[in-house]
N, C-alpha and C. Protein backbone atom coordinates (compact mmCIF):
# COMPACT_ATOMS: atom_id res chain seq x y z
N UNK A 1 -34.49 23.58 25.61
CA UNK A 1 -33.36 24.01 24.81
C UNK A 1 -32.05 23.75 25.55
N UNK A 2 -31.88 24.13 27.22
CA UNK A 2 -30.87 23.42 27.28
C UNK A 2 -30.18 21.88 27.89
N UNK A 3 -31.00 21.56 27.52
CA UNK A 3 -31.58 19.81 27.76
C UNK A 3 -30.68 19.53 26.27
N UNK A 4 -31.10 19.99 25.31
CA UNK A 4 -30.72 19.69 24.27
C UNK A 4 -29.27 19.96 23.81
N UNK A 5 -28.91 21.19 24.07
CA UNK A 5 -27.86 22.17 24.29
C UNK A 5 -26.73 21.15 25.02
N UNK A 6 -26.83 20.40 26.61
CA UNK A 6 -26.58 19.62 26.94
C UNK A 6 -25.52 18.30 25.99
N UNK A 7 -26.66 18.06 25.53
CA UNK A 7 -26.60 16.79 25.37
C UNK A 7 -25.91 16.78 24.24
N UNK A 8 -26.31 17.69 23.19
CA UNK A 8 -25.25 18.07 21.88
C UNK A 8 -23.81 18.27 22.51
N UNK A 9 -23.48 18.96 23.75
CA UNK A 9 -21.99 19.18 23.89
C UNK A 9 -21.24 18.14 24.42
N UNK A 10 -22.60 16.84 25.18
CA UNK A 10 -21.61 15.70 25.81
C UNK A 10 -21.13 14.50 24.10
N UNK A 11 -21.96 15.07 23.24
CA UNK A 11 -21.68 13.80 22.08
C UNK A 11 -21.10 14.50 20.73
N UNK A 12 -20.75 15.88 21.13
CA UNK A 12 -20.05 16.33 19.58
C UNK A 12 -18.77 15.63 19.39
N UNK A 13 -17.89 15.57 20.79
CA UNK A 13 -16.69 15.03 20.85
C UNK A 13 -16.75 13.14 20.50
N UNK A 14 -17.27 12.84 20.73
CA UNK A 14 -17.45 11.21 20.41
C UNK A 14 -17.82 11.65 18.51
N UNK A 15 -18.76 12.16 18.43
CA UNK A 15 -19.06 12.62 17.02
C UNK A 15 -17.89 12.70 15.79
N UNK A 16 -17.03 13.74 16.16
CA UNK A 16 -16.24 13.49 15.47
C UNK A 16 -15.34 12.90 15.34
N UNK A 17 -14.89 12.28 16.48
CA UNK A 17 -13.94 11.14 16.19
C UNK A 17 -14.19 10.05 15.61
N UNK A 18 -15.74 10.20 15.52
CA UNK A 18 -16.36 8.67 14.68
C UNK A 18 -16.08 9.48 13.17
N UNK A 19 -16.65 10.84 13.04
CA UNK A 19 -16.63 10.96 11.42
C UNK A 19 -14.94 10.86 11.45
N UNK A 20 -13.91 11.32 11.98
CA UNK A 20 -12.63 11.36 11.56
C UNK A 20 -11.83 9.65 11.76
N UNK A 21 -12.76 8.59 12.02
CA UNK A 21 -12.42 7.43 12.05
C UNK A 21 -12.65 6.72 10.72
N UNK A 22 -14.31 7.34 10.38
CA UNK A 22 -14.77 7.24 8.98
C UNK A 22 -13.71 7.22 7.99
N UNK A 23 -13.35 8.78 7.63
CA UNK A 23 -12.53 9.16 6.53
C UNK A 23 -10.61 8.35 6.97
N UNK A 24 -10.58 8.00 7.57
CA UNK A 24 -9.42 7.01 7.83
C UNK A 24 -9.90 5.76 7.18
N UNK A 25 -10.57 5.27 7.74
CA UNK A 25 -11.48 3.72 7.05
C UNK A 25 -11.88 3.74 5.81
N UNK A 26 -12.52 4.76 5.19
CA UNK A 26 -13.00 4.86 4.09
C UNK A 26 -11.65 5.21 2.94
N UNK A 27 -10.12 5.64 3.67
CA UNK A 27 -9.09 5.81 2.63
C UNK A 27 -8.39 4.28 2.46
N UNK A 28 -8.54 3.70 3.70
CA UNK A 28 -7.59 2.47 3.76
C UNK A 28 -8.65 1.54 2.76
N UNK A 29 -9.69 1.62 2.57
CA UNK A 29 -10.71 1.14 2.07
C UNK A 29 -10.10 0.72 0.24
N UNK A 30 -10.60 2.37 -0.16
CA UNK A 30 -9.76 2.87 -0.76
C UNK A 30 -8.58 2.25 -1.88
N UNK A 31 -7.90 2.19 -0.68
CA UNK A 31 -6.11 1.64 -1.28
C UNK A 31 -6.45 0.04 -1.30
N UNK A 32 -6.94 -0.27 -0.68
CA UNK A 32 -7.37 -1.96 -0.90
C UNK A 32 -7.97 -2.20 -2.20
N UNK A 33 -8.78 -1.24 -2.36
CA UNK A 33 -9.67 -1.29 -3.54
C UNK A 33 -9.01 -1.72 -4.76
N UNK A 34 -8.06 -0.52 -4.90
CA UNK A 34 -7.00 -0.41 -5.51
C UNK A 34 -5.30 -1.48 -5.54
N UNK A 35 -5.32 -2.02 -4.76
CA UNK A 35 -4.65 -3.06 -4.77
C UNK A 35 -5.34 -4.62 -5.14
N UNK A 36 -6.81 -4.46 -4.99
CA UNK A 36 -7.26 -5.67 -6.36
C UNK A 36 -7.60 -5.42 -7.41
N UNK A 37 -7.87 -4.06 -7.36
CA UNK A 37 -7.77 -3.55 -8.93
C UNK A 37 -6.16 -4.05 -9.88
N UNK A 38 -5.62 -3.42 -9.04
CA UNK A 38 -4.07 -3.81 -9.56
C UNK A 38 -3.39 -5.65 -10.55
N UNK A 39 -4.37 -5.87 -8.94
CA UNK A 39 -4.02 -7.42 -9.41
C UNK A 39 -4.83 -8.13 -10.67
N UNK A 40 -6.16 -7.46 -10.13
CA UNK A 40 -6.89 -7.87 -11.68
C UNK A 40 -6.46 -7.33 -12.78
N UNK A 41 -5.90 -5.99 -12.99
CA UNK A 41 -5.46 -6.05 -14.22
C UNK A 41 -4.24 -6.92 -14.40
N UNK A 42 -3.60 -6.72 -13.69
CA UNK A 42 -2.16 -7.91 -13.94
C UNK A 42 -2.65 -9.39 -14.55
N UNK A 43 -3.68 -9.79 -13.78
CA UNK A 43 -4.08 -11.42 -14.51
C UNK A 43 -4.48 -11.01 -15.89
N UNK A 44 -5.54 -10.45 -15.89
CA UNK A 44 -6.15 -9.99 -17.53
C UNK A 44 -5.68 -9.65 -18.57
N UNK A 45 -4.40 -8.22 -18.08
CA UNK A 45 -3.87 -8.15 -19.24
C UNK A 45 -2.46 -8.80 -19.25
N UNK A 46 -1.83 -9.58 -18.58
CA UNK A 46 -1.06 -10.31 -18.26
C UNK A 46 0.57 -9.67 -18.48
N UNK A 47 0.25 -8.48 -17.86
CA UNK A 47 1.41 -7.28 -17.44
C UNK A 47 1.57 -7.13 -16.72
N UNK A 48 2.98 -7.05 -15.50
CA UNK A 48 3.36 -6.61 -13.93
C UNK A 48 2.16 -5.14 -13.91
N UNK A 49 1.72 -5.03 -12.83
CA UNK A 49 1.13 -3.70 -12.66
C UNK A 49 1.91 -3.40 -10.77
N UNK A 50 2.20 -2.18 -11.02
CA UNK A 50 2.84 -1.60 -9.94
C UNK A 50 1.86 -0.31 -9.58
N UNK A 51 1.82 -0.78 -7.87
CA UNK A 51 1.13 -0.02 -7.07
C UNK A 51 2.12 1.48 -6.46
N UNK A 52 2.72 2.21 -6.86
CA UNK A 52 3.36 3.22 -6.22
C UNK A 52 3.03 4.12 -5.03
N UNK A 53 3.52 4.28 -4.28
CA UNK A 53 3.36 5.48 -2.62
C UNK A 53 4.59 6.00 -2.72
N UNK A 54 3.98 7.32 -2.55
CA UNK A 54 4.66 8.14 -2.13
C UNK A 54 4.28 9.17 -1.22
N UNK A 55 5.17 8.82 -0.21
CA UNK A 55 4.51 9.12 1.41
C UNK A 55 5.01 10.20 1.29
N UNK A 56 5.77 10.82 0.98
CA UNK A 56 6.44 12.49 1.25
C UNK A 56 5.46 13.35 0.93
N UNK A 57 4.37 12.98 -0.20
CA UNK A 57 3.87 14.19 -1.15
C UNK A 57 2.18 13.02 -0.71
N UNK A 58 2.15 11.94 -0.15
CA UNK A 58 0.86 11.83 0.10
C UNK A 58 -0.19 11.53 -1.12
N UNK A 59 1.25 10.67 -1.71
CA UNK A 59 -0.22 10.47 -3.16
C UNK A 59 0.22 8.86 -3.62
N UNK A 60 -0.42 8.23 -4.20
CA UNK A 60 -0.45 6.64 -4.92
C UNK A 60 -1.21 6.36 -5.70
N UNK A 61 -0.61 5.47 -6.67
CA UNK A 61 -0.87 5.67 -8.07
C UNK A 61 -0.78 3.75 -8.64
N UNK A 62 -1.67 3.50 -9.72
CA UNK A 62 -1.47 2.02 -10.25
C UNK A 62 -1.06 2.20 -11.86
N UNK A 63 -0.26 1.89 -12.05
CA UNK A 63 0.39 1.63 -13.46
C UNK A 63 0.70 0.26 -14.27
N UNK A 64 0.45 0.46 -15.29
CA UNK A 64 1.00 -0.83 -15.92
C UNK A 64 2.50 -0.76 -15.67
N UNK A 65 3.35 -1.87 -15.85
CA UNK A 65 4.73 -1.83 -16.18
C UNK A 65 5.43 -1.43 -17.70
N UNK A 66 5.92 -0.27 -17.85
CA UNK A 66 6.18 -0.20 -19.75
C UNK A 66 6.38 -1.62 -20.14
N UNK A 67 5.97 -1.66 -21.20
CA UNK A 67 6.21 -2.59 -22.45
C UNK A 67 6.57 -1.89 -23.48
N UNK A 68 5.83 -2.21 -24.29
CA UNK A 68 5.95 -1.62 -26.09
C UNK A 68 5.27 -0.28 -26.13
N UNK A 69 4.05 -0.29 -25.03
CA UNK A 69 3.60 1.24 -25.14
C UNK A 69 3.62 1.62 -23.35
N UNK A 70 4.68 3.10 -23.77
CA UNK A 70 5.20 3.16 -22.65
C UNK A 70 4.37 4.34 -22.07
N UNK A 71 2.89 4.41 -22.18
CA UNK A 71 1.91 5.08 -21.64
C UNK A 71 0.64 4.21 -21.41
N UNK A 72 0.40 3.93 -20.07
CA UNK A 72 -0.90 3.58 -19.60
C UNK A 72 -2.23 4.17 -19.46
N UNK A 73 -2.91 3.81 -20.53
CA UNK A 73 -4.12 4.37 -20.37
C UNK A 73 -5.06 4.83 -19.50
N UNK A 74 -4.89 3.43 -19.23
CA UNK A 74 -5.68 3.56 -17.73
C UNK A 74 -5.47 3.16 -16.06
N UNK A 75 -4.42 3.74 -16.07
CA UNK A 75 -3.53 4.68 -14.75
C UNK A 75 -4.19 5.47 -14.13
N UNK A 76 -4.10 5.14 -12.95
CA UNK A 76 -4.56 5.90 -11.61
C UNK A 76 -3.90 6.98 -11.02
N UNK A 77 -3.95 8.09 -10.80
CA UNK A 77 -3.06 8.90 -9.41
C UNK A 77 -4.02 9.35 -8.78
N UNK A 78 -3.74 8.66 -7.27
CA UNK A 78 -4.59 9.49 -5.84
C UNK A 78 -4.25 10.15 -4.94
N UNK A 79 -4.89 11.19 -4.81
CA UNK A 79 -4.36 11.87 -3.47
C UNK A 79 -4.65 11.57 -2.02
N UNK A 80 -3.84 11.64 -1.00
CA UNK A 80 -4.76 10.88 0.38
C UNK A 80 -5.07 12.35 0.75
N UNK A 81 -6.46 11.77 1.58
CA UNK A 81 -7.35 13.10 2.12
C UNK A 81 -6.62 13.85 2.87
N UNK A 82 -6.47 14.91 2.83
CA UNK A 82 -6.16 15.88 3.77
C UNK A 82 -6.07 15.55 5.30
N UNK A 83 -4.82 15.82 6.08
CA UNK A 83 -4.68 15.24 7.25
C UNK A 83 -4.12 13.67 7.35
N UNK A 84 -4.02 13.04 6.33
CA UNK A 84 -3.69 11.75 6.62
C UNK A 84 -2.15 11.34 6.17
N UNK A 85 -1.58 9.98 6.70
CA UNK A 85 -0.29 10.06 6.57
C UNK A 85 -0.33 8.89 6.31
N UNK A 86 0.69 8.23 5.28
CA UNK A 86 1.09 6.71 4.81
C UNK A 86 2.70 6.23 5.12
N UNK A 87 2.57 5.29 5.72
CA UNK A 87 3.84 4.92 6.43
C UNK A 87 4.26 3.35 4.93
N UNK A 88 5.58 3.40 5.34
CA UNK A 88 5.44 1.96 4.44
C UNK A 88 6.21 0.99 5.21
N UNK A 89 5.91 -0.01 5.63
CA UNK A 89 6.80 -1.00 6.03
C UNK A 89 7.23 -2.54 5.32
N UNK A 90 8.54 -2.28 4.83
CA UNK A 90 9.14 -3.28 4.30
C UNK A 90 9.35 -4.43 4.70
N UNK A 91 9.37 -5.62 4.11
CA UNK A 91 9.80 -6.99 4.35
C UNK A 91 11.01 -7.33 4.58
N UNK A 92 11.74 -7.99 5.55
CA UNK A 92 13.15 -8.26 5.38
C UNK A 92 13.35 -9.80 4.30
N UNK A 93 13.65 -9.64 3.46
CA UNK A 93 14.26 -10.70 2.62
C UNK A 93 15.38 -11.61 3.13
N UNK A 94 15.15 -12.55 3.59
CA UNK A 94 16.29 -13.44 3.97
C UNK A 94 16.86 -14.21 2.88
N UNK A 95 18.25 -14.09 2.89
CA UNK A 95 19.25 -14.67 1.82
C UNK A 95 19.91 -15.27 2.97
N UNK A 96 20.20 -16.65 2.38
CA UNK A 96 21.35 -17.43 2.90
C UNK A 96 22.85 -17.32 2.57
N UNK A 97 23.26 -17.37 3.44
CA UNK A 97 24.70 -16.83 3.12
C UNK A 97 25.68 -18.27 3.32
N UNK A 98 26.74 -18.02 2.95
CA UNK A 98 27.66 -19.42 3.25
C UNK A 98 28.76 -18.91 3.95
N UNK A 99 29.86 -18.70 4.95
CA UNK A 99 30.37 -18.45 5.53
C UNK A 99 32.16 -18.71 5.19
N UNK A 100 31.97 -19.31 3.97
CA UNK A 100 33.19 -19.69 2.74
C UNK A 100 32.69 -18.42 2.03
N UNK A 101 32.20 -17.92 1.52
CA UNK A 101 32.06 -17.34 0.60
C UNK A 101 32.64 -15.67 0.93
N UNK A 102 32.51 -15.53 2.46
CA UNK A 102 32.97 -14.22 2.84
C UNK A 102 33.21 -13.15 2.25
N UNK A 103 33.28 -12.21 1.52
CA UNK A 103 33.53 -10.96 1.13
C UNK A 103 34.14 -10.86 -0.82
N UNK A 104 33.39 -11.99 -1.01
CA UNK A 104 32.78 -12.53 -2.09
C UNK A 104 31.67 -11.58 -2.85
N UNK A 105 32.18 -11.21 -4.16
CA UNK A 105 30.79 -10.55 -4.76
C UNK A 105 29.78 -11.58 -5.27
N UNK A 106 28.35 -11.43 -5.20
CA UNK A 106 27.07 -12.33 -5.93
C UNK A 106 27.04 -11.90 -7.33
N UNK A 107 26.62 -12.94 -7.95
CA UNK A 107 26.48 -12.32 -9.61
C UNK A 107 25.12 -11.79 -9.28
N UNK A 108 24.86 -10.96 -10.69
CA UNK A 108 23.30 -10.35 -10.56
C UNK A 108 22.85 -10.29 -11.67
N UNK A 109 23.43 -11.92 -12.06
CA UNK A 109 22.96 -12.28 -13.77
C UNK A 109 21.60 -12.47 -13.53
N UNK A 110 21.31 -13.23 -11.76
CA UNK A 110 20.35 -14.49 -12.03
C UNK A 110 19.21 -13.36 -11.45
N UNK A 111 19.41 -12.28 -10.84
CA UNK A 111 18.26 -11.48 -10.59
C UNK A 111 17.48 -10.96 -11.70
N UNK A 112 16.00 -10.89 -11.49
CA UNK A 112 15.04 -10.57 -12.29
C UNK A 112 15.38 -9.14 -12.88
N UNK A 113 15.10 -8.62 -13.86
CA UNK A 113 15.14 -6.87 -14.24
C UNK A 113 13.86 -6.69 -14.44
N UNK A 114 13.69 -5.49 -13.32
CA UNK A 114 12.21 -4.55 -13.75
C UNK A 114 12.35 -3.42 -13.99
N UNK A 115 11.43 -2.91 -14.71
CA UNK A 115 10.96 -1.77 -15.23
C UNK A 115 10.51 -0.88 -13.89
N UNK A 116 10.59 -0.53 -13.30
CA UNK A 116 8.93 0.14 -12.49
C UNK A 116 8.93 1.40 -12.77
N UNK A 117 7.53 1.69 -12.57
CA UNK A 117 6.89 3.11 -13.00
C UNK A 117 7.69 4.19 -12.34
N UNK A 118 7.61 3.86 -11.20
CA UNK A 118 8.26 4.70 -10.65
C UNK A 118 9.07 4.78 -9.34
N UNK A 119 10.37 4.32 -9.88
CA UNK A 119 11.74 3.48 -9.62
C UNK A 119 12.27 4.52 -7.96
N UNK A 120 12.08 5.42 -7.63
CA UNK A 120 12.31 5.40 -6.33
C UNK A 120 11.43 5.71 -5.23
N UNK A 121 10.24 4.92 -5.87
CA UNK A 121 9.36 4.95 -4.70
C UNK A 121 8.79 3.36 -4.00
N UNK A 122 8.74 2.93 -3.09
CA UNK A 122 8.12 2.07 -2.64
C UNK A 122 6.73 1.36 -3.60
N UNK A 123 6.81 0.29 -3.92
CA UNK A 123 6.31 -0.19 -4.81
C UNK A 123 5.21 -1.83 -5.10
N UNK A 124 4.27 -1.59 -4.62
CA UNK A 124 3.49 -3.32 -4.88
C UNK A 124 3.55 -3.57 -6.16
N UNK A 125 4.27 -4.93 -6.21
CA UNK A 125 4.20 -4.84 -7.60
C UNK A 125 3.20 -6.52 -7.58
N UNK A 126 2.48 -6.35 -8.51
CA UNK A 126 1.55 -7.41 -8.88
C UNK A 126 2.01 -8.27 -10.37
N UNK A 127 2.09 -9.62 -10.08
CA UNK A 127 2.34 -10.26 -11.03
C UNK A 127 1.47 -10.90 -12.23
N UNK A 128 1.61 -11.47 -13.16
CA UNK A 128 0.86 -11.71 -14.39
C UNK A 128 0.16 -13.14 -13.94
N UNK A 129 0.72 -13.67 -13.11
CA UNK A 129 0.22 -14.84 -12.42
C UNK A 129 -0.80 -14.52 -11.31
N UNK A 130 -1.27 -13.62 -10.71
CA UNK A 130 -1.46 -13.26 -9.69
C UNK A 130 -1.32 -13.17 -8.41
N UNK A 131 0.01 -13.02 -8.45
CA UNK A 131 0.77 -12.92 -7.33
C UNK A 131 1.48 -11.86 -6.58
N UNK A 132 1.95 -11.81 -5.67
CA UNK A 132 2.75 -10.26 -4.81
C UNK A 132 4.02 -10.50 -4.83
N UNK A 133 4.87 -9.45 -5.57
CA UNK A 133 6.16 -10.12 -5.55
C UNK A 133 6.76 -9.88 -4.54
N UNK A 134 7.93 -10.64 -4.09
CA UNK A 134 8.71 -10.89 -2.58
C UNK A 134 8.95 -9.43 -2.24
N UNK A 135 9.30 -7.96 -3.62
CA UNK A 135 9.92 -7.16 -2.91
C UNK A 135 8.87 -5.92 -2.87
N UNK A 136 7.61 -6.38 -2.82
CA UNK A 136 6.48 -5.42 -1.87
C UNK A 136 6.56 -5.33 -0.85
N UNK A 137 5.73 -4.10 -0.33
CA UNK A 137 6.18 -3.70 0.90
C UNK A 137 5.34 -4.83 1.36
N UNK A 138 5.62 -5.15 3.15
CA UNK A 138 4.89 -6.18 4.19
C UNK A 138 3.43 -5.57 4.89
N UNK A 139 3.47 -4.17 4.67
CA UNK A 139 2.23 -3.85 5.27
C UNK A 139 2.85 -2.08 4.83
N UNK A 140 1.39 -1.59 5.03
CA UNK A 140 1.13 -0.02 4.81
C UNK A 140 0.32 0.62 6.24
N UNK A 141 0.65 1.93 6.48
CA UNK A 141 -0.07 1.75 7.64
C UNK A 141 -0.38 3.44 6.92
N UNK A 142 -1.46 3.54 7.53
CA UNK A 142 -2.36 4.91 7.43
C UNK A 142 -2.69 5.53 9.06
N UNK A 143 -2.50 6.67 8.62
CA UNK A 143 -2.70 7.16 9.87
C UNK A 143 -3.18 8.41 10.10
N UNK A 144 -4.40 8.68 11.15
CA UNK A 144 -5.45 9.68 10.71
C UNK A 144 -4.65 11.24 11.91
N UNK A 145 -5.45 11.96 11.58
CA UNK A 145 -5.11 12.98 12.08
C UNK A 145 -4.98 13.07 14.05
N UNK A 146 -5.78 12.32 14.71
CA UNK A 146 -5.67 12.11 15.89
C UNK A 146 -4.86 10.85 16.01
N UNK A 147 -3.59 10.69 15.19
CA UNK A 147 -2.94 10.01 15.33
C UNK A 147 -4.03 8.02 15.26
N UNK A 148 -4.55 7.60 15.29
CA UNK A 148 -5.26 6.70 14.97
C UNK A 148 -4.71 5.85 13.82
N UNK A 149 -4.65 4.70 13.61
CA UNK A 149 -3.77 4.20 12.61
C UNK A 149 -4.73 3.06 12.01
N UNK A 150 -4.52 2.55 10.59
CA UNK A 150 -4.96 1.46 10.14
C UNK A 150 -3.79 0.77 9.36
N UNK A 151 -3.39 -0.66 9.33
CA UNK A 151 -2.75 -1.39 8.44
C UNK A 151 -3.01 -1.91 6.96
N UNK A 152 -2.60 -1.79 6.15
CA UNK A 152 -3.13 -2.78 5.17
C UNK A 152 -1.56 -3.73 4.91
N UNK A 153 -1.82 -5.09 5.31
CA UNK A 153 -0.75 -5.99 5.67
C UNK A 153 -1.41 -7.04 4.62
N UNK A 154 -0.05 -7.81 4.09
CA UNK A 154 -0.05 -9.16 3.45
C UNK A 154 -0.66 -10.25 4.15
N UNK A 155 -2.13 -10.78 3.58
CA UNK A 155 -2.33 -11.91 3.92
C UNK A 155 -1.56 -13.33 4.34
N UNK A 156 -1.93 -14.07 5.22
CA UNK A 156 -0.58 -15.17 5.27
C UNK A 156 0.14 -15.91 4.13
N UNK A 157 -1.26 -16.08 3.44
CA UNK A 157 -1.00 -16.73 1.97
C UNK A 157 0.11 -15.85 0.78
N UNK A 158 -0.17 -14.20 0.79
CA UNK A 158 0.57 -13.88 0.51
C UNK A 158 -0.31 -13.28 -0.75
N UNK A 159 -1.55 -13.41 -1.02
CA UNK A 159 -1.69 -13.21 -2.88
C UNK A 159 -2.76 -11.69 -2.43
N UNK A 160 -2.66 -11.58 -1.18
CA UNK A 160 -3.43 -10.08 -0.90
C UNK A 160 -3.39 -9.40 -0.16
N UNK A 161 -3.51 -8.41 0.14
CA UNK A 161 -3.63 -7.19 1.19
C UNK A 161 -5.04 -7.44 2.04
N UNK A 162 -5.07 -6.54 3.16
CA UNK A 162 -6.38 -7.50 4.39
C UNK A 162 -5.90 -5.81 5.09
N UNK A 163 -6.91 -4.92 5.84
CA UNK A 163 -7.16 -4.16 6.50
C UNK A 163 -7.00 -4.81 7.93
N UNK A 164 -6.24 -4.19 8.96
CA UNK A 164 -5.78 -4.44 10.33
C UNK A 164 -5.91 -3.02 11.18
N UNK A 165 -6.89 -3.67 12.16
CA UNK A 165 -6.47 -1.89 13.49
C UNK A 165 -5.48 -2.41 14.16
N UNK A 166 -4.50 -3.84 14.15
CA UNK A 166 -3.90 -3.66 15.56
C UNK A 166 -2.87 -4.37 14.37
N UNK A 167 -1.51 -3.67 14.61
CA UNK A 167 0.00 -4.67 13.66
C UNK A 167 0.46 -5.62 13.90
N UNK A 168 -0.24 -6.39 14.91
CA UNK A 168 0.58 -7.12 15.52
C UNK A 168 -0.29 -8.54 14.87
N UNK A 169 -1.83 -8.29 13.75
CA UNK A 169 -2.28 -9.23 13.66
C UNK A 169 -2.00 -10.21 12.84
């Protein structure tokens, strides 16, 4: 018995950091899931679908973009597990500038207008083409209760999200 006793107290601690590595992996899992869900509906029903986070309150959600019916049926809202935290990290958009043009206003005829579900939150938005538009975030990072982190970052290509332990990959 205490042979056993032992040996249970040298591996509880490895123990749970594997189950609390689990439920980190299994959320980032998760949100991936959900970000080709997203995209597949966007090709199919050939509607922007927007991925929403909202890191304050710890929840994310997939929506169609309104159209003509400005309720989605079949809309998602998730909660992240207890203990966990979602970071968002943005893309810097490079615009060229001209150095004549100096303190010059841009028109903002030629910019796109969207709808989004839900307009002040950080937002993947998936296109009808199947694509990621430029002003999704660059990566998401999750992060477990012993501080432990996972990425979900833009593929190079650009048309998907890819799970990362290290940001720098």
């Amino acid at each position: 018995m205490a042979i056993l006793t032992m040996a249970f107290s040298l591996t509880a601690p490895t123990l749970s950091r594997f189950f609390r590595g689990r439920e980190l992996e299994s959320e980032a899992r998760r949100f991936l899931a959900l970000t080709r869900n997203g995209q597949s509906r966007a090709v199919s029903e050939g509607l922007p679908m927007d991925l929403w986070v909202s890191p304050e309150e710890g929840k994310f959600g997939l929506e169609a973009e309104p159209s003509y019916d400005n309720n989605d049926p079949r809309k998602v809202d998730l909660q992240l597990e207890t203990g966990l935290q979602i970071r968002i990290e943005t893309g810097a958009v490079s615009t060229s500038t001209n150095s004549g043009n100096a303190g010059q206003v841009k028109s903002v005829a030629s910019i796109a207008r969207t709808m989004l579900v839900q307009p002040g939150l950080p937002t993947i938005r998936f296109m009808p083409d199947g694509s990621i538009a430029d002003t999704s975030p660059q990566s998401i990072c999750l992060v477990g209760r012993d501080g432990y982190a996972l990425w979900l970052k833009q593929s190079r290509n650009r048309l998907t999200y890819e799970i990362k332990s290290n940001p720098q990959e």
